[in-house]
C-alpha atoms as a PDB file:
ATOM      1  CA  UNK A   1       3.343 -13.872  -1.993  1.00  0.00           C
ATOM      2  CA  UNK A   2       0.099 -15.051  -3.523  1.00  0.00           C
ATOM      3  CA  UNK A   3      -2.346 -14.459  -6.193  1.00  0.00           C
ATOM      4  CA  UNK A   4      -6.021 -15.061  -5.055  1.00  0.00           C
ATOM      5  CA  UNK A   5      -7.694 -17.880  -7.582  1.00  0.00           C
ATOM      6  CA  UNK A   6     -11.411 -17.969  -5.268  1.00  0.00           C
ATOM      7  CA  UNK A   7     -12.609 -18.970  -1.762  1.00  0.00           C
ATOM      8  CA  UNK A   8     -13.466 -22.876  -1.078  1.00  0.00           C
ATOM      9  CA  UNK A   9     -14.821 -22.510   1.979  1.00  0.00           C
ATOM     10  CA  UNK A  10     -15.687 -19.990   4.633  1.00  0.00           C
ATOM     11  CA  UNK A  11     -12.087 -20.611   6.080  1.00  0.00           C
ATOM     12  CA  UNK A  12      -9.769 -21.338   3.016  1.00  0.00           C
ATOM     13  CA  UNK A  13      -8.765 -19.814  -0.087  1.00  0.00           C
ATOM     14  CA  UNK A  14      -7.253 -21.311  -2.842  1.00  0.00           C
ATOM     15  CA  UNK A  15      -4.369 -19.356  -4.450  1.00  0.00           C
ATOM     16  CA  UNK A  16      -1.199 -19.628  -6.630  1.00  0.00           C
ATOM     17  CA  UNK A  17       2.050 -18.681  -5.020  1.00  0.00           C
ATOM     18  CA  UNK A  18       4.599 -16.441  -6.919  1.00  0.00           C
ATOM     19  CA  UNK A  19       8.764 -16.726  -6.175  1.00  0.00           C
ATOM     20  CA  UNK A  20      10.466 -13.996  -3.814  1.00  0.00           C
ATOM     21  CA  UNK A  21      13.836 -13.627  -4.773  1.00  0.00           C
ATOM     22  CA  UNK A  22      15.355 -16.962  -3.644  1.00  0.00           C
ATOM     23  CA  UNK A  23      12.986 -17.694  -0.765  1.00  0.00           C
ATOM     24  CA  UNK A  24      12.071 -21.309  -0.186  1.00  0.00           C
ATOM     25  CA  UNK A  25       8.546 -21.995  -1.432  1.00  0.00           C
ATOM     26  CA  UNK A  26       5.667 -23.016   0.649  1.00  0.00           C
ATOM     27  CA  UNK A  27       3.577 -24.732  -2.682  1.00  0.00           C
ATOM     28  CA  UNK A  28       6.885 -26.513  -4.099  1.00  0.00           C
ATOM     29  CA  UNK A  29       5.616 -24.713  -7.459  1.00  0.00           C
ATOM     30  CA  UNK A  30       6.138 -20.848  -8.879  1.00  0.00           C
ATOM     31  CA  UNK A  31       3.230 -19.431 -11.409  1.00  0.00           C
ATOM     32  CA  UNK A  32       5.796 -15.890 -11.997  1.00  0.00           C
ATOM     33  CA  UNK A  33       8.050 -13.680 -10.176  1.00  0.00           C
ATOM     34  CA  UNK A  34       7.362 -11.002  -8.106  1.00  0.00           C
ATOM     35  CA  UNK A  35       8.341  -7.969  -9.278  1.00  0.00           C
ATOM     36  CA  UNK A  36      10.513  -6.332  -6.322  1.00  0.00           C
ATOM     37  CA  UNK A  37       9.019  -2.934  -6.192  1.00  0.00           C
ATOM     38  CA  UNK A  38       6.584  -1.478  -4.168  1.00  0.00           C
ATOM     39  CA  UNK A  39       3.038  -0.319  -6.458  1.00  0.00           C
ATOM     40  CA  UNK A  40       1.735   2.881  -4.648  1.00  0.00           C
ATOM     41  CA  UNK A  41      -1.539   3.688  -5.485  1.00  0.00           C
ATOM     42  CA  UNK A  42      -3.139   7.177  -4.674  1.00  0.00           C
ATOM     43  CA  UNK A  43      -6.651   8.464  -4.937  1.00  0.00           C
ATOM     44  CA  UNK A  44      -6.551  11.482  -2.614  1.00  0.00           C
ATOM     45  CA  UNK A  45      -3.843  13.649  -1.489  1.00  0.00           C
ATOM     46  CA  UNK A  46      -2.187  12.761   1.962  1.00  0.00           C
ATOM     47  CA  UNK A  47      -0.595  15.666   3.882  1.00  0.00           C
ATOM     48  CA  UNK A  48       2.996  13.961   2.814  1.00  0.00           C
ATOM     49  CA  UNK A  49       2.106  13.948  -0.511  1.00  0.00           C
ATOM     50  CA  UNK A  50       1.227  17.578  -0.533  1.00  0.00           C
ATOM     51  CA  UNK A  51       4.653  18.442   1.091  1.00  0.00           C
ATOM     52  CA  UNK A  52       6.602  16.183  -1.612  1.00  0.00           C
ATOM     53  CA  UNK A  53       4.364  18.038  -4.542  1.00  0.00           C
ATOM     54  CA  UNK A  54       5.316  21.814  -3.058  1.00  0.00           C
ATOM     55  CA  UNK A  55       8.586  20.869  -2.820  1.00  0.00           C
ATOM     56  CA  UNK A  56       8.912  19.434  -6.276  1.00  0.00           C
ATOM     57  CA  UNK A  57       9.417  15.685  -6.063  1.00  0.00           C
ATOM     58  CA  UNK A  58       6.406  14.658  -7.469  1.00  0.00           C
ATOM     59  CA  UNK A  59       6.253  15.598 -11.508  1.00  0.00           C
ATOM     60  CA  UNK A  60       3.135  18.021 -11.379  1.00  0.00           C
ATOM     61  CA  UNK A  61       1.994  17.036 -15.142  1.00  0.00           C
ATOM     62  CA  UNK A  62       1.480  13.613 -13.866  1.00  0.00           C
ATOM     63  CA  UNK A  63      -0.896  15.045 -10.988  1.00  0.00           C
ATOM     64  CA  UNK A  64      -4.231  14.983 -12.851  1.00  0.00           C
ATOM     65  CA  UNK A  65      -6.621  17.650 -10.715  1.00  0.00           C
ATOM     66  CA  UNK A  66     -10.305  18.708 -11.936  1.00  0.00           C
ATOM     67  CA  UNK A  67     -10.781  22.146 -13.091  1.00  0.00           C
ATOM     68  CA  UNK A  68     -11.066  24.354 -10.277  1.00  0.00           C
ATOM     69  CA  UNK A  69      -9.056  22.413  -7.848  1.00  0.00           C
ATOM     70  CA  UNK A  70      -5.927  22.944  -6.356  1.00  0.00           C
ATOM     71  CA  UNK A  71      -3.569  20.596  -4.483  1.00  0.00           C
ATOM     72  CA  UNK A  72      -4.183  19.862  -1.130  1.00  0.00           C
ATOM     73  CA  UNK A  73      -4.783  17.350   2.002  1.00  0.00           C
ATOM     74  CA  UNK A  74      -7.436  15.098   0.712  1.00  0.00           C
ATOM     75  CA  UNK A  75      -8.520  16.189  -2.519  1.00  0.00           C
ATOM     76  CA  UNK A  76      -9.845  13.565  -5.510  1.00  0.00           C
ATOM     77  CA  UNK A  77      -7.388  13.462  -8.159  1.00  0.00           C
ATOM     78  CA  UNK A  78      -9.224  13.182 -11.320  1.00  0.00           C
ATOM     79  CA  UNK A  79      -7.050   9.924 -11.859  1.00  0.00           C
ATOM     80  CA  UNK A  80      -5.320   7.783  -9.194  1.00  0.00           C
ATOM     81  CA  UNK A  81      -1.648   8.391  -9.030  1.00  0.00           C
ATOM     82  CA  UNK A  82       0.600   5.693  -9.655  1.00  0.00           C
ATOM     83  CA  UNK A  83       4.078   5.552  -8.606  1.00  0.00           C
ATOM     84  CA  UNK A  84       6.903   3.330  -7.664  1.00  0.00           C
ATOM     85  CA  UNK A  85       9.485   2.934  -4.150  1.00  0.00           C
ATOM     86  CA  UNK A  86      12.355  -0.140  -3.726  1.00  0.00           C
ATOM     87  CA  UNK A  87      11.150  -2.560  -1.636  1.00  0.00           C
ATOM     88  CA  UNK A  88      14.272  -4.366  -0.260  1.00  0.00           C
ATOM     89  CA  UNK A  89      16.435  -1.506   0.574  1.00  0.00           C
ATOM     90  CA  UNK A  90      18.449  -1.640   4.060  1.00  0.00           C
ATOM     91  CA  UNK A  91      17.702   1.184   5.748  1.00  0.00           C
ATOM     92  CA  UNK A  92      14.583   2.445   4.261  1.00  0.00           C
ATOM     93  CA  UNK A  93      12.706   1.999   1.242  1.00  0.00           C
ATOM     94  CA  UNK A  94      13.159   5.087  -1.501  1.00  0.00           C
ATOM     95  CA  UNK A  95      10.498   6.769  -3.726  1.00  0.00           C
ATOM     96  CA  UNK A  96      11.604   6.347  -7.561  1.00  0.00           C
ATOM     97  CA  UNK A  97      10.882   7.504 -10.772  1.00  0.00           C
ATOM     98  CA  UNK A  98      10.130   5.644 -13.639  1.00  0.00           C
ATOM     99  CA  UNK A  99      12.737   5.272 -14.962  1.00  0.00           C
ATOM    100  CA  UNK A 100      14.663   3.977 -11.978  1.00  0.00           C
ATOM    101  CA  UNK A 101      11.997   1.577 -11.114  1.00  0.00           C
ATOM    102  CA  UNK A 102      12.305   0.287 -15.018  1.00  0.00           C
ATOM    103  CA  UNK A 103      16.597   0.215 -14.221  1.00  0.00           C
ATOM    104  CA  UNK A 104      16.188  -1.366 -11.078  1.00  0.00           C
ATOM    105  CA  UNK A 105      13.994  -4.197 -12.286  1.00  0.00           C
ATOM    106  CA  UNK A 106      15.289  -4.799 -15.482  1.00  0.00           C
ATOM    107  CA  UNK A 107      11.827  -4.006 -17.152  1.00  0.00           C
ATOM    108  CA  UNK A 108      10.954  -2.251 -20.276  1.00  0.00           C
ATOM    109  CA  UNK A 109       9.314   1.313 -19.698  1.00  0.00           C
ATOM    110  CA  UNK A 110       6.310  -0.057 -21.387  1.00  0.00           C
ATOM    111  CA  UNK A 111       6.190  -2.795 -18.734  1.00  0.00           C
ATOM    112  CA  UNK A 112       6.161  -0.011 -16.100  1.00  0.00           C
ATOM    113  CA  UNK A 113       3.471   1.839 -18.154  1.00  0.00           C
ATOM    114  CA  UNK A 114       1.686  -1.641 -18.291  1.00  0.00           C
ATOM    115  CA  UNK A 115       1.813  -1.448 -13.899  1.00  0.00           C
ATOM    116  CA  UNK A 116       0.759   2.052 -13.858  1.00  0.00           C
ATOM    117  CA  UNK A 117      -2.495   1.092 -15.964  1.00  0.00           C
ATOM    118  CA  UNK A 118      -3.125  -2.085 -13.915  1.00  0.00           C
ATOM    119  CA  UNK A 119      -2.509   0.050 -10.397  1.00  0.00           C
ATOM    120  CA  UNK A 120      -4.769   2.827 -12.133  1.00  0.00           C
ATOM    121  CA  UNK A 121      -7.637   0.321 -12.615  1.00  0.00           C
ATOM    122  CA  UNK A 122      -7.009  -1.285  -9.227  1.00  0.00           C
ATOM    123  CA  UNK A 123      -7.136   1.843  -7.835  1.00  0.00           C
ATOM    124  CA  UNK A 124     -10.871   2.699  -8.961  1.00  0.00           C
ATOM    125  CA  UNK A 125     -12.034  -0.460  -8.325  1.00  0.00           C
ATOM    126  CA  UNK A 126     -10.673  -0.266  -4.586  1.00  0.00           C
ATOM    127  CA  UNK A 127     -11.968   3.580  -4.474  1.00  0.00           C
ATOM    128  CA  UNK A 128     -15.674   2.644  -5.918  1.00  0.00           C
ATOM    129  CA  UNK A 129     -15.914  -0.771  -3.185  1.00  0.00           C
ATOM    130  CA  UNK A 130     -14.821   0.958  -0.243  1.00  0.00           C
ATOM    131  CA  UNK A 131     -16.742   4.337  -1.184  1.00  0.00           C
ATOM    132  CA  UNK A 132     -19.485   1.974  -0.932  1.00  0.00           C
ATOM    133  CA  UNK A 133     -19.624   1.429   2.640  1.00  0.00           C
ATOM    134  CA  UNK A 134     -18.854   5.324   3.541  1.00  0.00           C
ATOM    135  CA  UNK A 135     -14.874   4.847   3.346  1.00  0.00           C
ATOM    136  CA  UNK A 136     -13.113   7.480   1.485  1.00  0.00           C
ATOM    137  CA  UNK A 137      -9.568   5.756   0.368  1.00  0.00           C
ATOM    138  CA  UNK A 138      -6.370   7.744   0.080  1.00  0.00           C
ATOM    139  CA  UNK A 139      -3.688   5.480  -0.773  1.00  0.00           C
ATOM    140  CA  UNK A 140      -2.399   1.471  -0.708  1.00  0.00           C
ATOM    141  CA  UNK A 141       0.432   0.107  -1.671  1.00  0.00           C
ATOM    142  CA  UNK A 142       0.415  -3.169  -4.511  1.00  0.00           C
ATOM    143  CA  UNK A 143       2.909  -5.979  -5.170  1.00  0.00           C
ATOM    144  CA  UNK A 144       2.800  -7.551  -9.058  1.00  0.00           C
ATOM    145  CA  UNK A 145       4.436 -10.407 -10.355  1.00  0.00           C
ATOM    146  CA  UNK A 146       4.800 -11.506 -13.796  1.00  0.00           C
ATOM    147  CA  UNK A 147       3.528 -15.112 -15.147  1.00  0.00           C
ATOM    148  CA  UNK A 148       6.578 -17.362 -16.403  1.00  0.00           C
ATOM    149  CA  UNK A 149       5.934 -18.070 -19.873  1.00  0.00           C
ATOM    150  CA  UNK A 150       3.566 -15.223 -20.889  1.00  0.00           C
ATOM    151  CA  UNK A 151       4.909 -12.353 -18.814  1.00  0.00           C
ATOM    152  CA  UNK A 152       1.514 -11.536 -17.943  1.00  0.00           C
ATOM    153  CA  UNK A 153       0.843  -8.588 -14.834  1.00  0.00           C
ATOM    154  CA  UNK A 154      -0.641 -10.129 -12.087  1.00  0.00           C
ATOM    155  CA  UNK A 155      -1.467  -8.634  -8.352  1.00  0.00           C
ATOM    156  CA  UNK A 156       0.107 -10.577  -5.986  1.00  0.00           C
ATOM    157  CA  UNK A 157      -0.210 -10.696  -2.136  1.00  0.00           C
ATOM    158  CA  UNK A 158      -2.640  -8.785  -0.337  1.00  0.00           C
ATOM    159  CA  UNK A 159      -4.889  -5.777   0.596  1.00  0.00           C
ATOM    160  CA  UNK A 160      -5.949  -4.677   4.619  1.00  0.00           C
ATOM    161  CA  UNK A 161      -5.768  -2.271   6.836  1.00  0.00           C
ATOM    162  CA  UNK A 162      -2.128  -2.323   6.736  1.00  0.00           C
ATOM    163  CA  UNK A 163      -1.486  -1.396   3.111  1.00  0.00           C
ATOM    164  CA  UNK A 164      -4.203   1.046   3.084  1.00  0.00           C
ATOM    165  CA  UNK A 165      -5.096   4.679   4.390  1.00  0.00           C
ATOM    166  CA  UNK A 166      -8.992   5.757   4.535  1.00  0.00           C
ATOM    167  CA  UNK A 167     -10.841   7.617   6.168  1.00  0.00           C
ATOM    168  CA  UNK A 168     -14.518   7.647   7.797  1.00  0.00           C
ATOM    169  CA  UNK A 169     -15.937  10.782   8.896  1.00  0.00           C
ATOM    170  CA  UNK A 170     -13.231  12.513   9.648  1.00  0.00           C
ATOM    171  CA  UNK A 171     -11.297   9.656  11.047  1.00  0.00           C
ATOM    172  CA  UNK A 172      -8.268   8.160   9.969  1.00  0.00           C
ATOM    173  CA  UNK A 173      -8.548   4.316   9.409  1.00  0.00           C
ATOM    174  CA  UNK A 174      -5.136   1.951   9.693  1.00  0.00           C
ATOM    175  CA  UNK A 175      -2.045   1.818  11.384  1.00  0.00           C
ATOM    176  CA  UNK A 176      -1.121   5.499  10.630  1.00  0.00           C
ATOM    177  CA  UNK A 177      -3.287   6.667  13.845  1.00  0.00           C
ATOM    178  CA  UNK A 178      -0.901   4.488  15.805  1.00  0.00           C
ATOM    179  CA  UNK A 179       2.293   6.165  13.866  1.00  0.00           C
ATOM    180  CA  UNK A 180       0.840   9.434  14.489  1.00  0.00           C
ATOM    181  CA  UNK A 181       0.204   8.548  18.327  1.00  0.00           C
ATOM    182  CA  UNK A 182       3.857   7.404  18.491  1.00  0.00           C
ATOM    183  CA  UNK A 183       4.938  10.849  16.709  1.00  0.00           C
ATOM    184  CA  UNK A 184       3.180  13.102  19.101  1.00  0.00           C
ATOM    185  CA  UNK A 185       3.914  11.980  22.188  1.00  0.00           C
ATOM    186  CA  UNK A 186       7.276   9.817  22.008  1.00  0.00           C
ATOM    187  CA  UNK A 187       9.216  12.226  19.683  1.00  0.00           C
ATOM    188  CA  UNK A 188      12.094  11.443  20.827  1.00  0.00           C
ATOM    189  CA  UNK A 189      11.864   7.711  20.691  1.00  0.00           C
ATOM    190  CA  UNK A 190      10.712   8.032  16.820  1.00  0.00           C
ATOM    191  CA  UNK A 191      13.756   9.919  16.028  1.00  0.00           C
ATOM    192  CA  UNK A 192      16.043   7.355  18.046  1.00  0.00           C
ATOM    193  CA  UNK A 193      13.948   4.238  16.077  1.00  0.00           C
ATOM    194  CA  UNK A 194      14.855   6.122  12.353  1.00  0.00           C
ATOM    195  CA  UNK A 195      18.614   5.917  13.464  1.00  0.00           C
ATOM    196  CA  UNK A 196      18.690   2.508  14.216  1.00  0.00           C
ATOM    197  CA  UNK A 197      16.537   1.309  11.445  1.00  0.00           C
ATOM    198  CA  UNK A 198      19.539   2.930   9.371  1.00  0.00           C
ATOM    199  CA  UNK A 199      22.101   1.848  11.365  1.00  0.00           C
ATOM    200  CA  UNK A 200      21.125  -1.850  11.799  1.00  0.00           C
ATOM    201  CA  UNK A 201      17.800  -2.529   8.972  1.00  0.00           C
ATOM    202  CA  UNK A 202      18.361  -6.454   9.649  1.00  0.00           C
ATOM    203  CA  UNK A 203      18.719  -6.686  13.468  1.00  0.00           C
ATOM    204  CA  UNK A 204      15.720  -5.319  15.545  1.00  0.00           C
ATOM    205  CA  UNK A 205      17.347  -6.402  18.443  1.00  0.00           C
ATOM    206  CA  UNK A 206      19.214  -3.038  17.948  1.00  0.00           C
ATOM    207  CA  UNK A 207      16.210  -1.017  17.584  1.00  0.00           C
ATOM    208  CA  UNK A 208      14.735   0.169  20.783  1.00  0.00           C
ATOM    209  CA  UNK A 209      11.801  -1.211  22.841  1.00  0.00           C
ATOM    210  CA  UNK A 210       8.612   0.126  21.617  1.00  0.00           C
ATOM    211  CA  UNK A 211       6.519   2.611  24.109  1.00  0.00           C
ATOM    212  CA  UNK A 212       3.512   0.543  25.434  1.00  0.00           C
ATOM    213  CA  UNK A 213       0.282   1.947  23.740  1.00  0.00           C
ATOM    214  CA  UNK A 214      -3.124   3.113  25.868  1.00  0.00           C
ATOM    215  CA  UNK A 215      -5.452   1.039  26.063  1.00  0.00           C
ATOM    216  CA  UNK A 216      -7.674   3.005  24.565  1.00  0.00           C
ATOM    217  CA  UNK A 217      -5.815   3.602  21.844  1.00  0.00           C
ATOM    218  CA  UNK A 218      -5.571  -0.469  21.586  1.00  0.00           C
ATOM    219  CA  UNK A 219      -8.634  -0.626  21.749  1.00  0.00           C
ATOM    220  CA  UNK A 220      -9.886   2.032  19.058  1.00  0.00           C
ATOM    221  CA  UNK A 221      -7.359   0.105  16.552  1.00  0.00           C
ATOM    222  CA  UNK A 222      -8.929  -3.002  17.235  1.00  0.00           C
ATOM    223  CA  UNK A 223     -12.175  -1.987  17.090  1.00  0.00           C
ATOM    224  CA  UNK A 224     -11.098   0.083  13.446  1.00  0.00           C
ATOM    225  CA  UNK A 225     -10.087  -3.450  12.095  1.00  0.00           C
ATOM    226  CA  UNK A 226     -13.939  -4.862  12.960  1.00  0.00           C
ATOM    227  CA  UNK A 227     -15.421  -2.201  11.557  1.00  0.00           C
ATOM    228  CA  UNK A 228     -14.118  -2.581   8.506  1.00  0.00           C
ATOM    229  CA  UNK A 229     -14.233  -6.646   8.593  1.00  0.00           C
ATOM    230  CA  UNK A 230     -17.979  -6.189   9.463  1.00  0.00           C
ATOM    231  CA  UNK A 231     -18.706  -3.649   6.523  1.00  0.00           C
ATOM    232  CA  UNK A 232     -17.091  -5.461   4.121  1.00  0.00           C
ATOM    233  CA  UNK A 233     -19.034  -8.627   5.112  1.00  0.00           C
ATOM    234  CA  UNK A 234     -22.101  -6.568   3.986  1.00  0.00           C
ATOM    235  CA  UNK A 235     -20.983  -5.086   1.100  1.00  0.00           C
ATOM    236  CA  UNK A 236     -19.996  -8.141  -0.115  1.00  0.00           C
ATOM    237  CA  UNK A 237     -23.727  -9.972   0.622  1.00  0.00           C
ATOM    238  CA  UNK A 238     -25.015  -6.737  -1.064  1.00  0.00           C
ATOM    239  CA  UNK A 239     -22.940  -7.604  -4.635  1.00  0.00           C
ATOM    240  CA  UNK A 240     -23.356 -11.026  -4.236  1.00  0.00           C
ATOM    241  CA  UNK A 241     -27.316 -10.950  -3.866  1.00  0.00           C
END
């Protein structure tokens, strides 16, 4: 994974690489080390997230609401909501507390307060640009490494489509309309696909064939990614003049 330094061309970026786990290095050199959990950053309330609040998995005196609200699919926290999962786990990845994400990764809790802050700030940042071009962002998901010598926080890697859930006038933008696609009409094959990511997590030969999409649905994903590409080509000209 990377850290972005700037853009040297219209076509290249220049960037310093960080070390995952004992991978082989593309650069030859290591700035810091990720940090092997996954950062989830929340600004509104998904429909999941609801469900894990009611049944009490999320601690509700972290959940910072505005007076007069009340928790439910897509509301504003008054503060992003910043918490932890494993990233490497066979099987499945598993939400954590802090603690556990400190014990996992051998960090002090004031290092994990240190990646709540810098998710917090990342969070409005990504919230205010996006809200910008008529997006309203739910959640994404970070990676941080920290800087051999000075342990500094850094975000690492990157942010698209893939990492994050918005919407647009009612529409959901991202790969969760094709996950929600695949849960409504091939059940059956979702359920099958959660057993064998269990069963075998390293071998996808073991995991069965995935259901050819519509076309339309293709695509309306495609089409989702442009959208965004083309909005934040203008948003960008608009800071930049």
């Amino acid at each position: 994974s990377t850290h972005y330094i700037g853009r040297t061309s219209d076509t290249a970026l220049r960037v310093r690489e960080s070390q995952v786990q004992d991978l082989p290095l593309l650069s030859g050199a290591a700035f810091g080390d990720m940090i092997g959990l996954e950062v989830l950053c929340r600004v509104r309330a998904s429909r999941k997230f609801c469900g894990r609040y009611q049944r009490g998995e999320i601690p509700k005196h972290k959940v910072l609401l505005s007076p007069g609200q009340f928790m439910q699919e897509g509301v504003k926290f008054k503060q992003p909501f910043v918490e932890f999962s494993t990233k490497w786990k066979l099987g499945g990845d598993d939400y954590l507390s802090d603690d556990a994400a400190a014990t996992l990764t051998g960090q002090t809790a004031a290092e994990i307060n240190e990646m709540i802050m810098l998710g917090d700030s990342v969070a409005n940042i990504i919230d205010h640009f996006f809200w910008g071009i008529g997006f309203d962002v739910y959640d994404f998901k970070l990676e941080m490494a920290r800087e051999r010598g000075t342990g500094r926080l850094t975000v690492i890697d990157g942010l698209t489509l893939d990492e994050i859930v918005m919407y647009k006038d009612g529409q959901v933008y991202g790969k969760n309309s094709l996950r929600s696609y695949f849960e409504e009409h091939h059940s059956g094959w979702v359920e099958l696909l959660n057993i064998a990511k269990k069963q075998h997590p390293e071998d996808k030969n073991e995991w069965p064939s995935y259901p050819p999409l519509p076309a339309k649905l293709k695509k309306s994903h495609v089409s989702q990614y442009q959208a965004v590409a083309a909005n934040l080509s203008s948003r960008v000209e608009q800071l930049a003049a």
